[in-house]
C-alpha atoms as a PDB file:
ATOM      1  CA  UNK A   1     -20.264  -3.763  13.044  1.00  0.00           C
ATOM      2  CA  UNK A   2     -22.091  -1.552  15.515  1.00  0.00           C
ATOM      3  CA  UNK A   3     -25.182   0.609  14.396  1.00  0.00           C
ATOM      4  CA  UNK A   4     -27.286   2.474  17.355  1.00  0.00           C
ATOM      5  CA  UNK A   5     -30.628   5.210  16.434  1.00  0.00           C
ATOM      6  CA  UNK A   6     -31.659   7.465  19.433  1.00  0.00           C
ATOM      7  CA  UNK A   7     -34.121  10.414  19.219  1.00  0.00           C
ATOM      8  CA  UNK A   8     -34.477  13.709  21.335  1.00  0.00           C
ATOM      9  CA  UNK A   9     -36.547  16.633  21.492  1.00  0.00           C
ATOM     10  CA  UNK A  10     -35.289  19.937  21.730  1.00  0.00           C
ATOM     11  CA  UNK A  11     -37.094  23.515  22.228  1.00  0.00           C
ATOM     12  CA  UNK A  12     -35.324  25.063  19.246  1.00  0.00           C
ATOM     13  CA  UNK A  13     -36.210  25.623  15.757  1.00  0.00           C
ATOM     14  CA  UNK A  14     -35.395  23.152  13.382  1.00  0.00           C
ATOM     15  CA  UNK A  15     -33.085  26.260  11.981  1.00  0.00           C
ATOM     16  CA  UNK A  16     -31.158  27.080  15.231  1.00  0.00           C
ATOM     17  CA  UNK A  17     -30.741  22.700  15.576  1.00  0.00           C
ATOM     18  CA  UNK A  18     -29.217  22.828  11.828  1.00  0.00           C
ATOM     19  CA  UNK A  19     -27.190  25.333  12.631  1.00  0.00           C
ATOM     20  CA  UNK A  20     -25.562  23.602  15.652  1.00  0.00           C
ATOM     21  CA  UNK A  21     -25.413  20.574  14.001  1.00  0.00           C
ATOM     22  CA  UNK A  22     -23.156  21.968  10.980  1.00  0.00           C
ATOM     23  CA  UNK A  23     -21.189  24.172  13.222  1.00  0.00           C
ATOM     24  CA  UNK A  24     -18.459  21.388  13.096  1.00  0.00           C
ATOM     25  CA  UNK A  25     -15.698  23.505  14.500  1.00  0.00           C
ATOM     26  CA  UNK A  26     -17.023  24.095  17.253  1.00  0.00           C
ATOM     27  CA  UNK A  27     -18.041  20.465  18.603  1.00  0.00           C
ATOM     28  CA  UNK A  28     -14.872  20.554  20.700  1.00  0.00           C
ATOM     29  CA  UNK A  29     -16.736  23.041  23.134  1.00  0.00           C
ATOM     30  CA  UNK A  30     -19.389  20.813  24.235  1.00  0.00           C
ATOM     31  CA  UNK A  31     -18.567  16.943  23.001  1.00  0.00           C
ATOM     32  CA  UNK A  32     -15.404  15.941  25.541  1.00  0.00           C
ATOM     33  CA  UNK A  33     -14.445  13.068  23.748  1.00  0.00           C
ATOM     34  CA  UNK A  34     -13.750  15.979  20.511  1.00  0.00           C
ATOM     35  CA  UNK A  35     -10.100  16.908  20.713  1.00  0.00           C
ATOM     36  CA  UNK A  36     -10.716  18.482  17.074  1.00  0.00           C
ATOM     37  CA  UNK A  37     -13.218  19.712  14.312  1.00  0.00           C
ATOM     38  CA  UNK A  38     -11.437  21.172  11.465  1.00  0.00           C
ATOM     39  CA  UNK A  39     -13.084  21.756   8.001  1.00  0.00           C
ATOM     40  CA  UNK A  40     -11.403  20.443   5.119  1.00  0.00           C
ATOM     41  CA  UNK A  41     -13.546  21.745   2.638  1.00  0.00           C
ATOM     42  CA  UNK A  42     -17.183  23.110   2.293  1.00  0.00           C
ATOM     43  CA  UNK A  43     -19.930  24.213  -0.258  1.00  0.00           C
ATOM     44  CA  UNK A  44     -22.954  23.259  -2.146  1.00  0.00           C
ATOM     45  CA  UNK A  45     -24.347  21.886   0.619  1.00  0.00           C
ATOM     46  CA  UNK A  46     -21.478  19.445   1.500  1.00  0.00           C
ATOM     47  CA  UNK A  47     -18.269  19.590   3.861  1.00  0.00           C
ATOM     48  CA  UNK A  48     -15.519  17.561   4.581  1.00  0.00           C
ATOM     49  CA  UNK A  49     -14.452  17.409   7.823  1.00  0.00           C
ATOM     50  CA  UNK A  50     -11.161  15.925   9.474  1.00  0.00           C
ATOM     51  CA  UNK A  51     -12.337  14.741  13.456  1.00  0.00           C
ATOM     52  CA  UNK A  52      -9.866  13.634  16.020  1.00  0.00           C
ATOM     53  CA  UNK A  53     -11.408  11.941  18.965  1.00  0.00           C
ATOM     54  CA  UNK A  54      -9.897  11.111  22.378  1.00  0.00           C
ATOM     55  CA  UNK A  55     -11.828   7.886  23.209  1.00  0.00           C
ATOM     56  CA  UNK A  56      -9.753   4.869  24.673  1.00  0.00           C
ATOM     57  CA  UNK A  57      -7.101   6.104  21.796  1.00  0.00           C
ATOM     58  CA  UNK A  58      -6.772   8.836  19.813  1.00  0.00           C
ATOM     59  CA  UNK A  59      -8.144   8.229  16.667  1.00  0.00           C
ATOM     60  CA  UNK A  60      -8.068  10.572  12.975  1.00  0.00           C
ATOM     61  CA  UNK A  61     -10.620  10.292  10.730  1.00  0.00           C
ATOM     62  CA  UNK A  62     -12.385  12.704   8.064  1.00  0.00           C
ATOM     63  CA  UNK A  63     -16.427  12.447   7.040  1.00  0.00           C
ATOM     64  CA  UNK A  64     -18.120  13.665   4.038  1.00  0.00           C
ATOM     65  CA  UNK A  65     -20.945  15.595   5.001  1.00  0.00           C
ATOM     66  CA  UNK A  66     -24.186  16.180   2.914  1.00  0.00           C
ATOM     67  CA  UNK A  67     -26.092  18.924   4.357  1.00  0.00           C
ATOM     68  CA  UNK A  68     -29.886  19.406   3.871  1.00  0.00           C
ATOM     69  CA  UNK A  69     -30.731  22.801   5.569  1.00  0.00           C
ATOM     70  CA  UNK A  70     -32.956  22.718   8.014  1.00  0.00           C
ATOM     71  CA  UNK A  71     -34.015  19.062   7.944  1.00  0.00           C
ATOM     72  CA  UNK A  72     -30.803  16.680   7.602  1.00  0.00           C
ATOM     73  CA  UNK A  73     -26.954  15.822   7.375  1.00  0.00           C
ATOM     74  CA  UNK A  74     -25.821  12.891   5.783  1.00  0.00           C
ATOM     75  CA  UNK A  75     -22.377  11.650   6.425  1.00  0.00           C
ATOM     76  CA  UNK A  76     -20.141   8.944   4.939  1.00  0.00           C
ATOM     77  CA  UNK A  77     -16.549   8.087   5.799  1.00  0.00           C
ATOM     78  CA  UNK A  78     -13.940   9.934   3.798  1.00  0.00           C
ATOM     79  CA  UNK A  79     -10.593   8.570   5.234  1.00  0.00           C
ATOM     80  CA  UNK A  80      -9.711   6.770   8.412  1.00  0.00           C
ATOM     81  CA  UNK A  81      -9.500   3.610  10.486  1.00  0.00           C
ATOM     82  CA  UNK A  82     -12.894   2.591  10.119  1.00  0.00           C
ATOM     83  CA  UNK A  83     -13.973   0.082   7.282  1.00  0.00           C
ATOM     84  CA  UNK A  84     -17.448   2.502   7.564  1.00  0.00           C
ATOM     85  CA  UNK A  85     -18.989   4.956   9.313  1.00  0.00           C
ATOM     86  CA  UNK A  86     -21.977   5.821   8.119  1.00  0.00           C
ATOM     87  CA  UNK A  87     -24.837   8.249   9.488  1.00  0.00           C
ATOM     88  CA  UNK A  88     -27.391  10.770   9.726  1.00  0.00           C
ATOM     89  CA  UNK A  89     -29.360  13.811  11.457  1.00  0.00           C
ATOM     90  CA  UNK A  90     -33.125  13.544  10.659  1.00  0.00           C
ATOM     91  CA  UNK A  91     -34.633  17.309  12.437  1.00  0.00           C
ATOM     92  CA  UNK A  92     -38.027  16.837  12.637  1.00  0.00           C
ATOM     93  CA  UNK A  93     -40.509  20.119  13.201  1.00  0.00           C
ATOM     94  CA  UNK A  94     -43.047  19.689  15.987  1.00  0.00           C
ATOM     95  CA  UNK A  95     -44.480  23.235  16.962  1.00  0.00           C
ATOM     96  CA  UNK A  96     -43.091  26.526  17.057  1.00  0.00           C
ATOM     97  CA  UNK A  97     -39.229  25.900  18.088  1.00  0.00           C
ATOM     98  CA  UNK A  98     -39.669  22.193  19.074  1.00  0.00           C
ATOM     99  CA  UNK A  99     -38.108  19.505  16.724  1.00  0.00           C
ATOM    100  CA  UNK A 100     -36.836  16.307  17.241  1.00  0.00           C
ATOM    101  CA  UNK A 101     -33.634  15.335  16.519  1.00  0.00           C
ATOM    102  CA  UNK A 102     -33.017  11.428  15.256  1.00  0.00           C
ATOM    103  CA  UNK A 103     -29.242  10.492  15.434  1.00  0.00           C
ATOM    104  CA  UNK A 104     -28.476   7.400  13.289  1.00  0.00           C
ATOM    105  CA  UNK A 105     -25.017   5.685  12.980  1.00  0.00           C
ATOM    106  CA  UNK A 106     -23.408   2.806  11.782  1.00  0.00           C
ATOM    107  CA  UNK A 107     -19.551   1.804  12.061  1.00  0.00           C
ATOM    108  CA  UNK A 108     -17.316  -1.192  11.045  1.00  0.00           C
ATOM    109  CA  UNK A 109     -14.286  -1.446  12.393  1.00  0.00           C
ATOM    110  CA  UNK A 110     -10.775  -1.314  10.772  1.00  0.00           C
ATOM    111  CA  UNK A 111      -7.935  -4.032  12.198  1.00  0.00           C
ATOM    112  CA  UNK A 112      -6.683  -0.800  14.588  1.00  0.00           C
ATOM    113  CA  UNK A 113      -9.915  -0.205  16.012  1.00  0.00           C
ATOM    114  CA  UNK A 114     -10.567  -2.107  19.432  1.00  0.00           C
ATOM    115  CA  UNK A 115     -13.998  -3.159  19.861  1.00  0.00           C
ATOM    116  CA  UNK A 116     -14.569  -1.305  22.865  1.00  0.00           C
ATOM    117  CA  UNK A 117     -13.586   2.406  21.013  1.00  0.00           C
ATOM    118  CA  UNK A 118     -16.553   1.248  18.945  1.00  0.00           C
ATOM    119  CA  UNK A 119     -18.648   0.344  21.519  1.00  0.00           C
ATOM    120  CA  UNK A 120     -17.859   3.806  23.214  1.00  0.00           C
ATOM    121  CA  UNK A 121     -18.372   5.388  19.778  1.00  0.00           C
ATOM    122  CA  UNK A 122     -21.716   4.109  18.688  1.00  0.00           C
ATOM    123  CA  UNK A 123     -23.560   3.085  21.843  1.00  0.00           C
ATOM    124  CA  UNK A 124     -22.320   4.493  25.519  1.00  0.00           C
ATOM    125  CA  UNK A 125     -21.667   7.924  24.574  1.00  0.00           C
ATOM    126  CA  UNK A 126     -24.933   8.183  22.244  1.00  0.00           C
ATOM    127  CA  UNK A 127     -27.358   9.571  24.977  1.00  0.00           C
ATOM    128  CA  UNK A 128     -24.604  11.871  26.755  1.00  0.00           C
ATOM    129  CA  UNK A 129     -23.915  13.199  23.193  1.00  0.00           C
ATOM    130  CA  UNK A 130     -27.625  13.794  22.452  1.00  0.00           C
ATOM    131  CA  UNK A 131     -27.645  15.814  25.445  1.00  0.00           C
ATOM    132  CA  UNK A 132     -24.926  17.814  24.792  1.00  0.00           C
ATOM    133  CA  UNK A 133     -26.327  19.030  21.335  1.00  0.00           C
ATOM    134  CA  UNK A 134     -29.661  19.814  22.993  1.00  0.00           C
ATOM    135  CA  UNK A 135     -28.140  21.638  25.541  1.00  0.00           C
ATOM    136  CA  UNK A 136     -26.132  23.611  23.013  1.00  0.00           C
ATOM    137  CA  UNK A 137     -28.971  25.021  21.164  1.00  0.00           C
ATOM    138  CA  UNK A 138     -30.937  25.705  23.443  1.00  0.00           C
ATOM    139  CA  UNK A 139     -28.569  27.479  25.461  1.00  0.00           C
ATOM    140  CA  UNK A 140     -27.771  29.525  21.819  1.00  0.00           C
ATOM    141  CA  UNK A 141     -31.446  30.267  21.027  1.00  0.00           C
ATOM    142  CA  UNK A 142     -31.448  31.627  25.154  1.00  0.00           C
ATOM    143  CA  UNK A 143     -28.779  33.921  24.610  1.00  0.00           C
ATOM    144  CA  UNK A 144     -30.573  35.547  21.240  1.00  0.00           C
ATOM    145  CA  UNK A 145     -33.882  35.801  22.891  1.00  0.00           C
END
């Protein structure tokens, strides 16, 4: 079992952050180790989304998404080789476009999982994945300024 919680602010409002955040599809453009994004299903507030991920090995999975706009998504694993994988956006307001944006996640591994794809998963790639989503918005909320 690995679980890892990391926070970062962004100069976006808590809108424009939602917006990236749920923009599954598109995670391929800025998060390298996303080969894929594609939506299985969406409405009422939830999705379904099928990942694939290049990490060590490629690995398939899908998440159930429960989407609170502005202020949080939810997820839960739908189907995959995890035993869980569990986790959450919290987007906190702090000013006019400033939020922070908590990352949670938790993940037990499945007998075809190596430890170290979890490791990868949860821990290494938490702050360089952070990044990327605060670069993202802000460099969306630049362009429709």
């Amino acid at each position: 079992m690995a679980a890892a919680q990391q926070s970062i602010e962004v100069g976006v409002s808590a809108e424009r952050f939602f917006e990236v955040v749920t923009d599954y599809e598109r995670y391929p453009e800025f998060l390298s180790d996303v080969e894929s994004a594609d939506v299985v299903s969406r409405g009422d507030g939830a999705a379904e989304v099928r990942f694939s991920l290049n990490l060590v090995k490629r690995l398939y999975y899908t998440l159930r998404l429960e989407e609170e706009s502005p202020r949080r998504v939810v997820w839960s694993l739908a189907d995959g080789p995890f035993k869980r994988n569990d986790g959450s956006w919290l987007i906190e307001e702090l000013g006019p476009d400033r939020v922070r944006a908590t990352y949670s996640i938790d993940v037990a591994v499945g007998v075809f999982v190596p430890g170290a794809i979890v490791n990868r998963l949860v821990g290494k790639t938490l702050p360089t994945t952070l990044e990327n989503f605060r670069v993202r918005a802000e460099s969306l909320a630049a362009q429709d300024s």
